[in-house]
Each structure stands twice: as structure tokens, then as C-alpha cells.
Protein backbone atom coordinates (compact mmCIF):
# COMPACT_ATOMS: atom_id res chain seq x y z
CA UNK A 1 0.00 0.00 0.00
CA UNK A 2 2.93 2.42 1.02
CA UNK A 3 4.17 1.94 -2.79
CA UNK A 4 1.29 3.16 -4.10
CA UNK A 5 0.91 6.36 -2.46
CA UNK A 6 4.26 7.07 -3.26
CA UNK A 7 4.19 6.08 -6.58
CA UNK A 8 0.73 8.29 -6.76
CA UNK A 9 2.89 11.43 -4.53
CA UNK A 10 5.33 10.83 -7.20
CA UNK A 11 3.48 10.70 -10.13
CA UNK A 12 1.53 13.96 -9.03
CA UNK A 13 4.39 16.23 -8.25
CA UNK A 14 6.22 14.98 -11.92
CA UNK A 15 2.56 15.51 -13.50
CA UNK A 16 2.59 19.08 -11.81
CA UNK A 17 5.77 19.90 -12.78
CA UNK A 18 5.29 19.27 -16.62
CA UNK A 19 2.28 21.22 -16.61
CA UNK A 20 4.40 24.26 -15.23
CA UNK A 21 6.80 23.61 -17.75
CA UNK A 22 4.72 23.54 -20.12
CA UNK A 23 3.29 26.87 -19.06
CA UNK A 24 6.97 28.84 -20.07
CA UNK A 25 6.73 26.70 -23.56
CA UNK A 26 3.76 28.64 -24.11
CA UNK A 27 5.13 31.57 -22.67
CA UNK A 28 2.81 32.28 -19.96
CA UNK A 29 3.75 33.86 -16.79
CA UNK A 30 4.06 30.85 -13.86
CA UNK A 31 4.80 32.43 -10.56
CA UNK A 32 8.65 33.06 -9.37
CA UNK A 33 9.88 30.07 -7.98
CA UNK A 34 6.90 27.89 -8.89
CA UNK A 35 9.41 25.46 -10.68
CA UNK A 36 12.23 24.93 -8.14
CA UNK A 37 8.95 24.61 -5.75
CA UNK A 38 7.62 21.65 -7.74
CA UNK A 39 10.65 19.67 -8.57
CA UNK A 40 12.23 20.54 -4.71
CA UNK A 41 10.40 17.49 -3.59
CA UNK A 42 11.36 14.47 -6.10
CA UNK A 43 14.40 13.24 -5.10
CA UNK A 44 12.59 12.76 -1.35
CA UNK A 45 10.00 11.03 -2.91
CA UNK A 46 11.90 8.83 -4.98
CA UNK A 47 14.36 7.71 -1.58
CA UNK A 48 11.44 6.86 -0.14
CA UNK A 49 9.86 4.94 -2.79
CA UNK A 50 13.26 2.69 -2.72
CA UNK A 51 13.21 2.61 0.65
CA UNK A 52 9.42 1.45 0.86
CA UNK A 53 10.40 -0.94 -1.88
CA UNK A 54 13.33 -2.39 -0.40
CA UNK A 55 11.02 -3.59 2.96
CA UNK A 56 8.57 -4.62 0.43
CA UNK A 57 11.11 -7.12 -1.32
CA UNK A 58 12.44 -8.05 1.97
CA UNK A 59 8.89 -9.09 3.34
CA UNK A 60 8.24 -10.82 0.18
CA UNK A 61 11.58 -13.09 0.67
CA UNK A 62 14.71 -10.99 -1.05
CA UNK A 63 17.84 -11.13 -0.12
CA UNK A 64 19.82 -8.20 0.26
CA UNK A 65 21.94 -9.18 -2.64
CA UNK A 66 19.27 -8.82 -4.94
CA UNK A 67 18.10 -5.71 -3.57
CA UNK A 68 21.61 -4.47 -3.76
CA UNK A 69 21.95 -5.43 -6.90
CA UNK A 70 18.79 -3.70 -8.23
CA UNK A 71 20.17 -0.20 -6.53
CA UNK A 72 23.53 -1.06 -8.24
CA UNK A 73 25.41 -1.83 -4.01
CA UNK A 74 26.49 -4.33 -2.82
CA UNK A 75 24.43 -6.44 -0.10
CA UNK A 76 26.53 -5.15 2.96
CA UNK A 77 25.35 -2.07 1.70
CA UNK A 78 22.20 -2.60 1.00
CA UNK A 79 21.84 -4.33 4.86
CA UNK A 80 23.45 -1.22 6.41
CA UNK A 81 20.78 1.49 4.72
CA UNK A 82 17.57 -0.88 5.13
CA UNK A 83 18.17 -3.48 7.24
CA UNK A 84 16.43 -1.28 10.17
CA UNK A 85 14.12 0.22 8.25
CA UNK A 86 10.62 0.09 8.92
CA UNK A 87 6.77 1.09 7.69
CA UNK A 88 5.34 3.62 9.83
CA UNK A 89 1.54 2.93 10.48
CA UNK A 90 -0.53 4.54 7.48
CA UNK A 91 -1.64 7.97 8.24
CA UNK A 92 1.46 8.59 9.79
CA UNK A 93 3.70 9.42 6.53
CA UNK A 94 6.44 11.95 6.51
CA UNK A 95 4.46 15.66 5.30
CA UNK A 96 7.55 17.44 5.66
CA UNK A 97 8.87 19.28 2.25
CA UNK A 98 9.26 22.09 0.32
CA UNK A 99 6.77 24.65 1.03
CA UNK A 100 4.88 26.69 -2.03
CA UNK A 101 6.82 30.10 -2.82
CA UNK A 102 4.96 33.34 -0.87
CA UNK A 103 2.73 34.78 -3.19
CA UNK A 104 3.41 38.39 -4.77
């Protein structure tokens, strides 16, 4: 369940950034800092997507040599970033980030 509403989180915010790119294509005004704003949050989104997927493989029966060979480490590796990682409850996910630009 935690992969999907990262995936969705993830999917949103790269959705959300097109469209503002897409807005200076067609050279309409997007507001200072809206861009930054928008892509400020991906890389947060996708460590936690690999870290929500690594406890997902684990739970399913990976070992941590597969999993570090998917993120290109090796096992030791991959033990030592998500061997002690665990789900928090749902409801309780991280809503810390970037916050919008002020407005004018």
C-alpha cells in the first residue's frame, strides 16, 4: 500500500511539474519560484519509494543481494541502509517538504 501512495505522490508532483513547464513553452507567466517549488520534492520522494520498496522485497523473501543489486550496491550495503528500516503505520507518513513560494 505504502508503494502506491508514493508512486501516486510521485506521479503527481512529476505531473505538476510538466504542466508548469509547459506553461513557459507557451510563454505564460508561472509564478517566481513555482518550478524549483515543484521539482524541490522528487528526489525525497523517490528515496522513499526505494526505501518502501526495499522492505517490500524483503517481506516478500529478497535477499539483500538482490536488492543491492537492483540499486547497483552491494548487499553489505544494502543491509546497512535498510536493514532497520521500517513502515510507519498509514496515516502517519512523513508531510515534511518544500513549502509553495509566498505569493506576490
Amino acid at each position: 500500500m505504502a508503494l502506491y501512495q508514493i508512486t501516486d505522490e510521485l506521479t503527481a508532483r512529476c505531473y505538476a511539474l510538466r504542466m508548469a513547464l509547459d506553461e513557459i513553452v507557451e510563454q505564460r507567466d508561472p509564478a517566481p519560484g513555482m518550478h524549483t517549488y515543484m521539482a524541490a520534492d522528487v528526489p525525497r520522494l523517490a528515496r522513499e519509494l526505494i526505501r518502501v520498496a526495499a522492505v517490500a522485497d524483503r517481506r516478500a523473501g529478497a535477499t539483500w543481494s538482490q536488492i543491492g543489486e537492483a540499486l547497483g550496491i552491494s548487499a553489505d550495503a544494502a543491509r546497512a541502509r535498510y536493514g532497520r528500516v521500517r513502515l510507519v503505520a498509514e496515516g502517519q507518513a512523513e508531510t515534511s517538504g518544500p513549502r509553495p513560494p509566498a505569493g506576490p
